[in-house]
N, C-alpha and C. Protein backbone atom coordinates (compact mmCIF):
# COMPACT_ATOMS: atom_id res chain seq x y z
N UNK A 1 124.30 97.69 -43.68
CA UNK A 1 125.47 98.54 -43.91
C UNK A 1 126.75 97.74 -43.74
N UNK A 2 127.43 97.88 -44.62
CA UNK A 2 128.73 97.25 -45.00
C UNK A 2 130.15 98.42 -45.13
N UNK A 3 131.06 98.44 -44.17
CA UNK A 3 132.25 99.04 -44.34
C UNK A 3 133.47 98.58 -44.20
N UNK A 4 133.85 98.50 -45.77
CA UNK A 4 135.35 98.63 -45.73
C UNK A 4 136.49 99.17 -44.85
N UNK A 5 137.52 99.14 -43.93
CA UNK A 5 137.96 99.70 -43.44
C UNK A 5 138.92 100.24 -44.16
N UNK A 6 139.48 99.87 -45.32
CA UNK A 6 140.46 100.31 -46.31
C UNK A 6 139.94 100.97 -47.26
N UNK A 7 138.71 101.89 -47.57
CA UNK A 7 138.33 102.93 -47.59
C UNK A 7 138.20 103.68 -47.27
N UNK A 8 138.49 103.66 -45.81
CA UNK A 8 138.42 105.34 -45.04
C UNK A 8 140.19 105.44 -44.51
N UNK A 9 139.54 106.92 -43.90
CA UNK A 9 140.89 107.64 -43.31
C UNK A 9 141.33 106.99 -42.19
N UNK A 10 142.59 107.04 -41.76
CA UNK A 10 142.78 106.64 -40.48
C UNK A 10 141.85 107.10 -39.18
N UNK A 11 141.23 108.49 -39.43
CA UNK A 11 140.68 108.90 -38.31
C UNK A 11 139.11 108.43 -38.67
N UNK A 12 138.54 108.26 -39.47
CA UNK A 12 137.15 107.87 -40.01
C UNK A 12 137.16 106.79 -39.23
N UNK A 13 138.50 105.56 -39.07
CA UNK A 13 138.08 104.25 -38.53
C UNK A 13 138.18 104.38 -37.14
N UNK A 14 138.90 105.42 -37.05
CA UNK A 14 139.14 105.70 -35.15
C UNK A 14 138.02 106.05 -34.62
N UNK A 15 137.23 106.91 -35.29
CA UNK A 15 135.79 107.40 -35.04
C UNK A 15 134.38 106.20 -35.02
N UNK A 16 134.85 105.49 -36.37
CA UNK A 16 133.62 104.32 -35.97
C UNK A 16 134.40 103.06 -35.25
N UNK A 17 135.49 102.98 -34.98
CA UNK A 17 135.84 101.93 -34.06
C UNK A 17 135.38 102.33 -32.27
N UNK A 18 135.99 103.76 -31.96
CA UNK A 18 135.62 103.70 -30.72
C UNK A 18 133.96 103.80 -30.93
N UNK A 19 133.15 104.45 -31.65
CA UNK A 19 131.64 104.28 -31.14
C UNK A 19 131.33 102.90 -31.45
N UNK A 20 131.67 102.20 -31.71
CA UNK A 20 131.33 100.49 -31.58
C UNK A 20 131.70 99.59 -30.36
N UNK A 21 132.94 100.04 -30.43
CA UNK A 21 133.54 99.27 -29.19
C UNK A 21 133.44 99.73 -27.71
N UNK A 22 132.12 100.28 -27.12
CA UNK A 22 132.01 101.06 -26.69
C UNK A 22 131.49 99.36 -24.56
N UNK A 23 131.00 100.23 -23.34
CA UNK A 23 131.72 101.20 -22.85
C UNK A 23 133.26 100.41 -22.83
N UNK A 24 134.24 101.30 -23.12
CA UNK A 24 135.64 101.23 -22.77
C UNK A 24 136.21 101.22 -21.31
N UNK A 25 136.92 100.76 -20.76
CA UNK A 25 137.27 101.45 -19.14
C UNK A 25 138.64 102.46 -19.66
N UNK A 26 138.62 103.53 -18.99
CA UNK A 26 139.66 104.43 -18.75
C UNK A 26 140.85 104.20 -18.03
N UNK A 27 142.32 104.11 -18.69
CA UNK A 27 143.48 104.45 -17.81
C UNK A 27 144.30 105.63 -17.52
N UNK A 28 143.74 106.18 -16.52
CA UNK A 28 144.47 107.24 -16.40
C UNK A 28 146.01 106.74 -16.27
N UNK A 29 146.96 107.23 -16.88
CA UNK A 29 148.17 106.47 -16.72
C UNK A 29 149.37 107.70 -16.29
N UNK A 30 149.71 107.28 -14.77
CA UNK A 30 150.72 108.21 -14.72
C UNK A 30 152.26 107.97 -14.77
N UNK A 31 152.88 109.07 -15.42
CA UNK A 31 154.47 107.92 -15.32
C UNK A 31 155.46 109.23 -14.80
N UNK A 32 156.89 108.64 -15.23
CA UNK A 32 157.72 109.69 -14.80
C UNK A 32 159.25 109.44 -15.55
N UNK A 33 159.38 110.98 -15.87
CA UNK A 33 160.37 111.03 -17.15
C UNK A 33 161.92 111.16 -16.59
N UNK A 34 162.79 111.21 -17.54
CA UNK A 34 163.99 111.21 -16.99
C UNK A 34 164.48 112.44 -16.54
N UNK A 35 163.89 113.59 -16.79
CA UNK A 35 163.70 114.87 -15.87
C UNK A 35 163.05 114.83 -14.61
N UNK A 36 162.25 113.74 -14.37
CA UNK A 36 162.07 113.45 -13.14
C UNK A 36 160.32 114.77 -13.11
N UNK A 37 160.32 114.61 -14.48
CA UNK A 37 158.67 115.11 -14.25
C UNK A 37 157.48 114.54 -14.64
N UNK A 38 156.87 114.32 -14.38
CA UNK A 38 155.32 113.31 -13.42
C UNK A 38 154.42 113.85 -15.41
N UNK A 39 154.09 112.58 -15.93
CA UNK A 39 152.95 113.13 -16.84
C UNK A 39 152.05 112.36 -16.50
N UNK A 40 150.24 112.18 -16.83
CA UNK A 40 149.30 112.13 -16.15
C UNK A 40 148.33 112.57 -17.67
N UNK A 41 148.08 111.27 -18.28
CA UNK A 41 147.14 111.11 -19.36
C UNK A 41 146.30 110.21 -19.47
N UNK A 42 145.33 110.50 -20.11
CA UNK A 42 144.23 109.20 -19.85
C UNK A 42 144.54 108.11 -21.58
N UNK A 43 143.72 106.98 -21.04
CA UNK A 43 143.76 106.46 -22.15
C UNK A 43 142.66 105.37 -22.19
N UNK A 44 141.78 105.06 -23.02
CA UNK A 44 140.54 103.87 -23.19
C UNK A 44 141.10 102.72 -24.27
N UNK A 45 141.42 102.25 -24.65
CA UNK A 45 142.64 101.36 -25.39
C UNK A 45 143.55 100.68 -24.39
N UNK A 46 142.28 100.12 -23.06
CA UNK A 46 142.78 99.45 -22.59
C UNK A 46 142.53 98.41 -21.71
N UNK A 47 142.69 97.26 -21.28
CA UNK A 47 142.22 96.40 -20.63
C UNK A 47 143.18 95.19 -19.82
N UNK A 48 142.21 94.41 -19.14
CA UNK A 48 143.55 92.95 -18.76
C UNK A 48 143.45 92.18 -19.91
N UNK A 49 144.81 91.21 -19.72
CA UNK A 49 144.76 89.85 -21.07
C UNK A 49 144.85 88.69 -19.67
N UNK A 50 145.83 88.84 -18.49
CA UNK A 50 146.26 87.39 -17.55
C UNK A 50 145.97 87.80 -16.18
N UNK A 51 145.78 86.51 -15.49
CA UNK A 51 145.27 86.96 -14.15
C UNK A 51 146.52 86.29 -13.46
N UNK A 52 147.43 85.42 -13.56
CA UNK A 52 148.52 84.72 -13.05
C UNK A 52 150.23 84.39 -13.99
N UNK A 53 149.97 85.87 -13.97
CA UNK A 53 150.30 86.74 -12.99
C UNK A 53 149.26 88.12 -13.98
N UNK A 54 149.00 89.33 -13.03
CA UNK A 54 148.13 89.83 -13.40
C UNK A 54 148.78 91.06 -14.28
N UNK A 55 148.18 90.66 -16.44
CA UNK A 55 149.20 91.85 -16.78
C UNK A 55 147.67 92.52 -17.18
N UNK A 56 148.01 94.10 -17.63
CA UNK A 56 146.64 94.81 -18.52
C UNK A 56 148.02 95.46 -19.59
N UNK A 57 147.28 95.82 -20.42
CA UNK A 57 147.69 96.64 -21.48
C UNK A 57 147.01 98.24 -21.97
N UNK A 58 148.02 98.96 -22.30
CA UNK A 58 147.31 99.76 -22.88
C UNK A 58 148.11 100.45 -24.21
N UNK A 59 147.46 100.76 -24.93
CA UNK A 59 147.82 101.16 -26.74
C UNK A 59 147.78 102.94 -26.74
N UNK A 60 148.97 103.07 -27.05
CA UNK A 60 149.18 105.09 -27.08
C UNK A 60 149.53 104.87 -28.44
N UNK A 61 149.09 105.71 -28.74
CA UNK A 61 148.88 106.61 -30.37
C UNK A 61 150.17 107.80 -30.34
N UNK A 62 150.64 107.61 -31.64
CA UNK A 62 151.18 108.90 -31.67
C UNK A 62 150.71 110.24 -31.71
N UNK A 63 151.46 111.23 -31.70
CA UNK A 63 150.85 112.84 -31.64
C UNK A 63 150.64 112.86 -33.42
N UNK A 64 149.82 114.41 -33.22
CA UNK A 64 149.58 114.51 -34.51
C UNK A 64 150.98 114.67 -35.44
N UNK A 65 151.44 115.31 -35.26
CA UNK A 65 152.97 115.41 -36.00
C UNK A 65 153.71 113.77 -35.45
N UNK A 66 153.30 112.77 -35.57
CA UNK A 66 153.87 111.65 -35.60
C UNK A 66 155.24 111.52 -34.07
N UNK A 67 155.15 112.29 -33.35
CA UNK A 67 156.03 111.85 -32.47
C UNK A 67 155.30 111.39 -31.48
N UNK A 68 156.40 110.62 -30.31
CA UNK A 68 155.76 110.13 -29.49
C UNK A 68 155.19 110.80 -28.08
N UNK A 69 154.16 109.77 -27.75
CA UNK A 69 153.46 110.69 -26.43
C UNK A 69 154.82 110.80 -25.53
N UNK A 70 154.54 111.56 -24.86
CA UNK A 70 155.04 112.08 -23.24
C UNK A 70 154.99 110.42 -22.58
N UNK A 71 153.91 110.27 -22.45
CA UNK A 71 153.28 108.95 -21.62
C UNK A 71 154.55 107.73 -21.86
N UNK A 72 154.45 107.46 -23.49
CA UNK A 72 155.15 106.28 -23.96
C UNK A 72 156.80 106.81 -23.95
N UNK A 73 156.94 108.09 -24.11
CA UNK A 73 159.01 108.24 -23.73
C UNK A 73 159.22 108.04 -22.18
N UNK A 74 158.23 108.57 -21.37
CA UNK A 74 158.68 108.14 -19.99
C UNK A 74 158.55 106.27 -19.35
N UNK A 75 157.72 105.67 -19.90
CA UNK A 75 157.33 104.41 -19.97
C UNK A 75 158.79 103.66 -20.52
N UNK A 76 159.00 104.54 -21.50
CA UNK A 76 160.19 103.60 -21.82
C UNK A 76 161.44 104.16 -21.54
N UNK A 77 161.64 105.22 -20.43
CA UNK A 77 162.95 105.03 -19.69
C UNK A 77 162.72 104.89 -18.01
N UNK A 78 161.29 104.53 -18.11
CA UNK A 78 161.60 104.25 -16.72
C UNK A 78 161.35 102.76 -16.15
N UNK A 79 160.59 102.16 -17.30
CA UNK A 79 159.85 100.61 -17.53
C UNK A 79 158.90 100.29 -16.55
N UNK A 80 158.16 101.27 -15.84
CA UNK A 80 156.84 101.16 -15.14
C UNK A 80 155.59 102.37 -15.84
N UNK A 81 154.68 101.90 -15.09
CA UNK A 81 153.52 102.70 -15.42
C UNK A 81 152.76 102.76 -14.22
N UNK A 82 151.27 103.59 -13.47
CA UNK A 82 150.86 103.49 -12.61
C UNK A 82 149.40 103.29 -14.07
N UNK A 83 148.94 102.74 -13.60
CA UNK A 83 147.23 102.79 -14.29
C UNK A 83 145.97 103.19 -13.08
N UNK A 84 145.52 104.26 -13.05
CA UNK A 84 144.60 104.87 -12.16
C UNK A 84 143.32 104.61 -12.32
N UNK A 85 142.14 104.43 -11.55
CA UNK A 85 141.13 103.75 -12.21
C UNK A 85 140.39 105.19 -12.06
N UNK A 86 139.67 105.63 -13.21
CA UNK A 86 138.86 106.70 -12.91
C UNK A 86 137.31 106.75 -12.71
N UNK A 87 136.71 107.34 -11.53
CA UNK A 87 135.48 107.32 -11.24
C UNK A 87 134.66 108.72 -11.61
N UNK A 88 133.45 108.72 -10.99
CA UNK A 88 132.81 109.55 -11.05
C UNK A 88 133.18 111.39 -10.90
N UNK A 89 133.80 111.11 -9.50
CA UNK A 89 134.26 112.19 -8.64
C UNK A 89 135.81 113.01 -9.70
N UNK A 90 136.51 112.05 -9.94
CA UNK A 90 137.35 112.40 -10.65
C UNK A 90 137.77 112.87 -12.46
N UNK A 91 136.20 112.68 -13.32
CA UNK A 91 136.10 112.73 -14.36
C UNK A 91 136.43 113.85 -15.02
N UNK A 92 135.76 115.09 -14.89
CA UNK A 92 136.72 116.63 -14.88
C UNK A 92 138.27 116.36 -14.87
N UNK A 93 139.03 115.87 -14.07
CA UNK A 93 140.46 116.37 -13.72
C UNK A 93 140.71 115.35 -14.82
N UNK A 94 140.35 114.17 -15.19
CA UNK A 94 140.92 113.60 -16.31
C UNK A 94 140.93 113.93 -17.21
N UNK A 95 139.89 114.68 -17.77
CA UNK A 95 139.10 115.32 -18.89
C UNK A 95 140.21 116.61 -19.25
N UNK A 96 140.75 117.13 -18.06
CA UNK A 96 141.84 118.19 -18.06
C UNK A 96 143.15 117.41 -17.96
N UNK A 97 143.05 116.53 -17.47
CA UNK A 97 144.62 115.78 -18.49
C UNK A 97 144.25 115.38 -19.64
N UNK A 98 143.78 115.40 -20.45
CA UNK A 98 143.94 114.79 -21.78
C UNK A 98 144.06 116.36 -23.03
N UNK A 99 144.27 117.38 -22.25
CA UNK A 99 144.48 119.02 -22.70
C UNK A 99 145.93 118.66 -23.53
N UNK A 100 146.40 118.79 -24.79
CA UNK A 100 147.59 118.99 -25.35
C UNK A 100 148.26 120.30 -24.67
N UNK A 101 149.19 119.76 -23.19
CA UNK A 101 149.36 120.72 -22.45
C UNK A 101 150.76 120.48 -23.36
N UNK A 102 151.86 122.06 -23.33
CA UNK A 102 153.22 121.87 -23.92
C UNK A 102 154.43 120.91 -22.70
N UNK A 103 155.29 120.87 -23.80
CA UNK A 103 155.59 119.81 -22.10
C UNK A 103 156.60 120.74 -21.65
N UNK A 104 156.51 120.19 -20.45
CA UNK A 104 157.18 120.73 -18.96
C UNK A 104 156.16 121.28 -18.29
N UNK A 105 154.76 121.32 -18.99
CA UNK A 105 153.85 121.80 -17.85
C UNK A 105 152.78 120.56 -16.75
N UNK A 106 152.57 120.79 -15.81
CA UNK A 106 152.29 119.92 -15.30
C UNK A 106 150.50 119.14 -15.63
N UNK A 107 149.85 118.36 -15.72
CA UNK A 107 148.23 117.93 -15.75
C UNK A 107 148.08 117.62 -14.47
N UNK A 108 148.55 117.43 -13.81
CA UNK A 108 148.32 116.74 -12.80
C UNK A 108 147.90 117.99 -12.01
N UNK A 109 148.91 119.53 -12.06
CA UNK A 109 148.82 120.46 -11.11
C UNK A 109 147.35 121.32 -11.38
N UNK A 110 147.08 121.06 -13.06
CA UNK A 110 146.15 122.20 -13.19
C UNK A 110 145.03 121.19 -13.37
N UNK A 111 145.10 120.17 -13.16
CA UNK A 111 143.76 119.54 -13.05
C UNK A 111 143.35 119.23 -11.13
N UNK A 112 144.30 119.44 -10.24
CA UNK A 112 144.09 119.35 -9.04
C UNK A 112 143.81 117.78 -8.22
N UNK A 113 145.15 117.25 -9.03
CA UNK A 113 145.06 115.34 -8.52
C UNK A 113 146.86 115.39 -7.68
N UNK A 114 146.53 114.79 -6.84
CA UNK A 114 147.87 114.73 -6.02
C UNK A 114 149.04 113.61 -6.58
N UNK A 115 150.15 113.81 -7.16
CA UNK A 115 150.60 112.34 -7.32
C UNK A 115 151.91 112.18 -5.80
N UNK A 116 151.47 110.56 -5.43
CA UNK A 116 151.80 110.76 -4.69
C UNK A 116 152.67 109.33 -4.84
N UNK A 117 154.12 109.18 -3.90
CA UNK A 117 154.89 107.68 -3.94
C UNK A 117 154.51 106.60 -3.92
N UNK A 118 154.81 105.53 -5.22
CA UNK A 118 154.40 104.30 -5.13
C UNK A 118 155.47 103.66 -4.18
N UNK A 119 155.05 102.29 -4.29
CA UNK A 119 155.58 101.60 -3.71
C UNK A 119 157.11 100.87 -4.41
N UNK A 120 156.59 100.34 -5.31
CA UNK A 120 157.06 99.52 -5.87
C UNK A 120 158.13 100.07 -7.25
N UNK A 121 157.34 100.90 -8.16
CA UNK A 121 158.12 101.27 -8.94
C UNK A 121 158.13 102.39 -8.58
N UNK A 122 158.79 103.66 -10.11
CA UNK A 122 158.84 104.59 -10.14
C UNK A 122 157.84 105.71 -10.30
N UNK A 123 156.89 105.29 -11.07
CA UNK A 123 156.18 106.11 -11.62
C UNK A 123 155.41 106.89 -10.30
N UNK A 124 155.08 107.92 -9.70
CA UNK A 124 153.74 108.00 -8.78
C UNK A 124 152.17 107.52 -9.14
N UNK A 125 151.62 107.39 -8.23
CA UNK A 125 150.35 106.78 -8.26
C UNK A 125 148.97 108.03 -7.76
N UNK A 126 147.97 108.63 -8.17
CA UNK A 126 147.20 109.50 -8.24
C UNK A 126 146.43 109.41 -7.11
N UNK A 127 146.71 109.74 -5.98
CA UNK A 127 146.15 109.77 -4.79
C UNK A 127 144.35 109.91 -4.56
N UNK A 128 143.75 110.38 -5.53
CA UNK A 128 142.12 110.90 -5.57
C UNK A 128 141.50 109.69 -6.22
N UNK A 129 142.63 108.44 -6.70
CA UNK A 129 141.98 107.44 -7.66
C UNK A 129 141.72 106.72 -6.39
N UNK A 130 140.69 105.67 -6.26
CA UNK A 130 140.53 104.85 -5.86
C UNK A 130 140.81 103.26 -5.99
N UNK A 131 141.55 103.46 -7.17
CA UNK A 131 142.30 101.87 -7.17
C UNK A 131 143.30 102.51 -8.15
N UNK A 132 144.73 101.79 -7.41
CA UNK A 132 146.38 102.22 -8.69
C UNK A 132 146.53 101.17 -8.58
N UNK A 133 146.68 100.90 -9.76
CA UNK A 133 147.90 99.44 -10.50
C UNK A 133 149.87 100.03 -10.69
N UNK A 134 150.09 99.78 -9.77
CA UNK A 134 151.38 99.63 -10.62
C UNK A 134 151.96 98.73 -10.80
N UNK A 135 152.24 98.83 -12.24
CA UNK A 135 152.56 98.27 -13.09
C UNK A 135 154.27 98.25 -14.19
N UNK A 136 155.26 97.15 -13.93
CA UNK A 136 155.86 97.04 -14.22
C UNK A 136 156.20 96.67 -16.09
N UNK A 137 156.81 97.29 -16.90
CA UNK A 137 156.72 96.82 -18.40
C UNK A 137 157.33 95.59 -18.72
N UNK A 138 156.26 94.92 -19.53
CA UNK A 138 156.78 93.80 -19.44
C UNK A 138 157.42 93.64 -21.39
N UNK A 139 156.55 94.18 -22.06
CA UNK A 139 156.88 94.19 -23.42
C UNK A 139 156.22 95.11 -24.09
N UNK A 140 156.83 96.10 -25.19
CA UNK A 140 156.19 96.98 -25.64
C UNK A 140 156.04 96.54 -27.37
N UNK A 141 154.86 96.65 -27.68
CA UNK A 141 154.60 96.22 -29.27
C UNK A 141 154.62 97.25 -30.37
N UNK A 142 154.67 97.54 -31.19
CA UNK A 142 154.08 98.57 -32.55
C UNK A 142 153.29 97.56 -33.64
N UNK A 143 152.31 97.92 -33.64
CA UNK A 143 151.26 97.83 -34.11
C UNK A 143 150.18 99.20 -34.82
N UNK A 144 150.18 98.51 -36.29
CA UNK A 144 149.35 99.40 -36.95
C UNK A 144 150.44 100.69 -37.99
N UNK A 145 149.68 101.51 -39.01
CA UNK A 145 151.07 102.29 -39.32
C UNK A 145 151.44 103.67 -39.01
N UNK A 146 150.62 103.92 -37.41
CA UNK A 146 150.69 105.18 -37.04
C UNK A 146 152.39 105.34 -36.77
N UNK A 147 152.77 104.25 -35.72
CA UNK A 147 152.03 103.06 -35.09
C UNK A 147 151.38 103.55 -33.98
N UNK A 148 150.50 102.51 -33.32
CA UNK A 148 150.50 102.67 -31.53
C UNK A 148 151.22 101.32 -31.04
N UNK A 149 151.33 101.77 -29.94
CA UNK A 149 152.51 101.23 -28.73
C UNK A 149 151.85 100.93 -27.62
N UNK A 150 151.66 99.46 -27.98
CA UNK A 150 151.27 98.42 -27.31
C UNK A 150 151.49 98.23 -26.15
N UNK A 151 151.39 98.75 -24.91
CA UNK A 151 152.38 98.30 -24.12
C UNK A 151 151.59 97.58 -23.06
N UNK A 152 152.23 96.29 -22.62
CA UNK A 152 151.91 95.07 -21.78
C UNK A 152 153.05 95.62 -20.37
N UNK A 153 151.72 95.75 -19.43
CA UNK A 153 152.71 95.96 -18.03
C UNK A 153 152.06 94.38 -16.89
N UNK A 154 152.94 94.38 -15.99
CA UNK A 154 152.51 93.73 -14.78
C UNK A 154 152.47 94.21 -13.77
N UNK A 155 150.67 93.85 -13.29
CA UNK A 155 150.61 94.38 -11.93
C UNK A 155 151.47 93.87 -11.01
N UNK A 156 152.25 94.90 -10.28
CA UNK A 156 152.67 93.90 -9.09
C UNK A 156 152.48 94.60 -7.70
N UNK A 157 151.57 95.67 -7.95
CA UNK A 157 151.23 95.60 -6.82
C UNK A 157 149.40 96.95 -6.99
N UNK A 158 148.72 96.57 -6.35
CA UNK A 158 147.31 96.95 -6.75
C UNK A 158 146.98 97.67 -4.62
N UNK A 159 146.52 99.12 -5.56
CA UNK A 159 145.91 99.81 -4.43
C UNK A 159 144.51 99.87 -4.44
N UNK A 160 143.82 99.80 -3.21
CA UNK A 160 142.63 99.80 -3.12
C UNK A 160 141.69 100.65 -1.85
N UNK A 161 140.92 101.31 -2.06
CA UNK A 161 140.54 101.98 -1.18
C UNK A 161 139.27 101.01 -0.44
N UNK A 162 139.70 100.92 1.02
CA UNK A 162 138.87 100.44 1.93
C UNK A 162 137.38 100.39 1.69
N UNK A 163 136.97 101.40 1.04
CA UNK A 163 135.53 101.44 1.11
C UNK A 163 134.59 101.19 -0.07
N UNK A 164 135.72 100.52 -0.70
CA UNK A 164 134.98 99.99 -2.07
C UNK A 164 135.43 98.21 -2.50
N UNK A 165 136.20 97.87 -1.46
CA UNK A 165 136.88 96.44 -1.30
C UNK A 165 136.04 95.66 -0.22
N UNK A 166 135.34 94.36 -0.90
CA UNK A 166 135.00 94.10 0.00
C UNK A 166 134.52 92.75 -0.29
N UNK A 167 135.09 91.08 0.50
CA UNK A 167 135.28 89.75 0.32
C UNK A 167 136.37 89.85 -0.81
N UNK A 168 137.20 90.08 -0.87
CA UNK A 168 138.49 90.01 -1.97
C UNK A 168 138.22 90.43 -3.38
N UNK A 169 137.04 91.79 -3.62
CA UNK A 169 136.87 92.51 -4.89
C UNK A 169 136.45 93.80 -4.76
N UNK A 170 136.77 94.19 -5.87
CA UNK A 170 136.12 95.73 -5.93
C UNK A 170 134.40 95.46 -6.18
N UNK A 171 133.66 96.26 -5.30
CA UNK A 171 131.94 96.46 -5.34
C UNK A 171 131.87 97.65 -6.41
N UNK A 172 131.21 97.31 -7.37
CA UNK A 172 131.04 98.25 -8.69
C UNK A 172 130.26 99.58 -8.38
N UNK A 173 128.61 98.98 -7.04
CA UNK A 173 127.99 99.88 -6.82
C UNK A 173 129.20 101.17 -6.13
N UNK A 174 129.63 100.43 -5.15
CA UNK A 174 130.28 101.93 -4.60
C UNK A 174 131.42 102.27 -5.50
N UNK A 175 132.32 101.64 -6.37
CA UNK A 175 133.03 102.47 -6.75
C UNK A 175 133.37 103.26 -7.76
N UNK A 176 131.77 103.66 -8.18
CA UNK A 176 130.97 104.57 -9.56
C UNK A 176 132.12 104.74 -10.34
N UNK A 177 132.63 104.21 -10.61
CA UNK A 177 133.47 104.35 -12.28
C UNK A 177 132.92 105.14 -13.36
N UNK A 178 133.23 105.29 -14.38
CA UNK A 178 133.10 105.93 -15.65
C UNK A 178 133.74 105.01 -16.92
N UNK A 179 132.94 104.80 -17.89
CA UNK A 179 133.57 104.49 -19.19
C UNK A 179 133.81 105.20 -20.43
N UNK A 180 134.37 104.93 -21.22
CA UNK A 180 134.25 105.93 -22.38
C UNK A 180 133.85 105.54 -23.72
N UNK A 181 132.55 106.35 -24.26
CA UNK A 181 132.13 106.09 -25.15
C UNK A 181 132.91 106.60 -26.48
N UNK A 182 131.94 106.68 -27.93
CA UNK A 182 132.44 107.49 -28.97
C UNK A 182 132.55 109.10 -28.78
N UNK A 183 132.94 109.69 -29.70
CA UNK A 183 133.15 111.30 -29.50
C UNK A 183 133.25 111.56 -28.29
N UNK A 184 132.37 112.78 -27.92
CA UNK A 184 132.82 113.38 -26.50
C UNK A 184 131.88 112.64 -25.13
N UNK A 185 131.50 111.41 -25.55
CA UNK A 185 130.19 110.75 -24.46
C UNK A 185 131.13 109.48 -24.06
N UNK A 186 130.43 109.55 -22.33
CA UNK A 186 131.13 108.76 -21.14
C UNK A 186 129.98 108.05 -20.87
N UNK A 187 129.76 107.41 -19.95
CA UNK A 187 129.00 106.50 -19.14
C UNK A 187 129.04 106.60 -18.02
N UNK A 188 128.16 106.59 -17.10
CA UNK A 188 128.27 105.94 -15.33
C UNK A 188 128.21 104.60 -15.15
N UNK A 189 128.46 103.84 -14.45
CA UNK A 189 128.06 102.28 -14.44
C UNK A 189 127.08 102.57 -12.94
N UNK A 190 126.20 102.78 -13.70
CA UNK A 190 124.91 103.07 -12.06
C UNK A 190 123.68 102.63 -12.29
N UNK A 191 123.41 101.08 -13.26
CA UNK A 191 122.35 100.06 -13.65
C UNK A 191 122.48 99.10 -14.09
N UNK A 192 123.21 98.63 -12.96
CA UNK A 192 123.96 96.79 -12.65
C UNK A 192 122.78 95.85 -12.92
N UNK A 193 122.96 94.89 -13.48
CA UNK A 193 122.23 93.73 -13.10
C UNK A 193 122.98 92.64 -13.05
N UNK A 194 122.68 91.78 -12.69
CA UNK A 194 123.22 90.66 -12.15
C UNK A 194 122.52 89.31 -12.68
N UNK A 195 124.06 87.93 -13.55
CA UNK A 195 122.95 87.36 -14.59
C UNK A 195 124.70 86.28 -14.04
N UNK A 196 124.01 85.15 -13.25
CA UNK A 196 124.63 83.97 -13.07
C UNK A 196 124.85 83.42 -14.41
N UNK A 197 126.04 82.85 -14.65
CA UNK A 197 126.71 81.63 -15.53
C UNK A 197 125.79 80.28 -15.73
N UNK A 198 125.47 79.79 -16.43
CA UNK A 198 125.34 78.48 -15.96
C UNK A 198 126.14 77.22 -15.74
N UNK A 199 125.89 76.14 -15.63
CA UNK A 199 126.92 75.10 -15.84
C UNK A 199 126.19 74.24 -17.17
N UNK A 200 126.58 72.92 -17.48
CA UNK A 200 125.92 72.52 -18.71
C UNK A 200 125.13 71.38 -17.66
N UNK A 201 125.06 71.60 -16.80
CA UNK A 201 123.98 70.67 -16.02
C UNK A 201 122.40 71.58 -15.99
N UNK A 202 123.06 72.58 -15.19
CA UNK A 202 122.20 73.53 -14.92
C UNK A 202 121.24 74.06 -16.04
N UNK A 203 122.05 73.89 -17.34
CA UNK A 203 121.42 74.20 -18.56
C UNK A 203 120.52 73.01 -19.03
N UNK A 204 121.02 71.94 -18.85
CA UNK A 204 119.44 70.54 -19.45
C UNK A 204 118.81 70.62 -18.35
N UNK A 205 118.81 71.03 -17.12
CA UNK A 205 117.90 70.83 -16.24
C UNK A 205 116.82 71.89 -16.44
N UNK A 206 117.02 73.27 -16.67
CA UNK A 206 116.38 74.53 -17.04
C UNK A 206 115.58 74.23 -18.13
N UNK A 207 116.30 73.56 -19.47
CA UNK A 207 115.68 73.42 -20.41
C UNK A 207 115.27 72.71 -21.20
N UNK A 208 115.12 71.55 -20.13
CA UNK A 208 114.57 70.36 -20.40
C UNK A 208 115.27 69.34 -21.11
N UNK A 209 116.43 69.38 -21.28
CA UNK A 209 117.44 68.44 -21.70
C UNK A 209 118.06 67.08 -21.75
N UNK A 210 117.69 66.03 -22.06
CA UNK A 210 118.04 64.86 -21.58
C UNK A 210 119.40 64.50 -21.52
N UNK A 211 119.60 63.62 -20.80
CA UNK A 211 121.18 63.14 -20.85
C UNK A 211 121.94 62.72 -22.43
């Protein structure tokens, strides 16, 4: 099977891109507008690119009537973001932020997640998450002809809950995450295995390799 992507609809490729590119990690991303009210949306269109200094990105889509998210007008008057990591425990309340609530109403209140003061920037950070990035904007892109809005933040400062940190990383077993698949299907990450690197020594020695 062979597909053109300039044969289908914009949403045809959205549909077989996310079931390909699949599991995704989730950003719950919370920010805060110049009304000084808290929005709280998820997003999978997203990941790290640098570790020194540490940025991630994430890509918002416009609404169906072509305007912009809630997420991306507060992002860009306040130039932070919080990125929430979502787990197991918390999958429901995300699932209820991503509701086309009208605005001025809250996700955060009717999904039952606390936002609570960062440190560093503005945005609040989701108290029930077990790891917040906040994250400062570092450059925002348009890309594509919806467009989506690229946006590159820097961590500068990373929360972590005690009981899932441990020798200077997050332990995957305890801190049951969730990914997101195509259509309406998620993932658990709860059947780790574990598969060392090699070196190119390690590799002629394994496999019989001469110098």
């Amino acid at each position: 099977m062979k597909v053109d992507p300039k044969t289908l609809s914009k949403s045809q490729v959205y549909k077989l891109l996310i079931s390909a590119v699949i599991p995704r990690p989730i950003a719950l991303v919370s920010t805060i507008g110049e009304n000084g009210f808290v929005n709280v949306a998820p997003f999978s269109f997203f990941g790290g690119i640098s570790s020194k200094p540490p940025i991630i990105y994430i890509s918002i889509d416009r609404k169906r009537d072509g305007d912009k998210k809630d997420t991306l007008k507060n992002i860009e008057y306040s130039g932070d973001f919080v990125v929430n990591i979502v787990t197991e425990n918390i999958a429901e309340k995300m699932n209820i932020c991503a509701v086309d609530f009208p605005f001025g109403v809250s996700e955060a209140e009717f999904a039952g997640l606390t936002p609570v003061a960062s440190e560093i920037v503005k945005s609040p950070r989701i108290a029930e998450s077990p790891i917040n990035l906040e994250c400062k904007v570092l450059k925002i892109v348009e890309l594509g002809d919806s467009p989506n809005s690229v946006v590159f933040g820097e961590v500068v400062l990373f929360h972590i809950k005690d009981e899932v940190f441990e020798d200077g990383v997050v332990n995957p077993m305890k801190l049951k995450v969730i990914g997101r698949l195509g259509g309406n299907f998620y993932t658990r990450v709860d059947n780790i295995f574990e598969m060392k690197r090699m070196s190119y020594g390690e590799f002629k020695q394994i496999y019989g390799l001469g110098d």
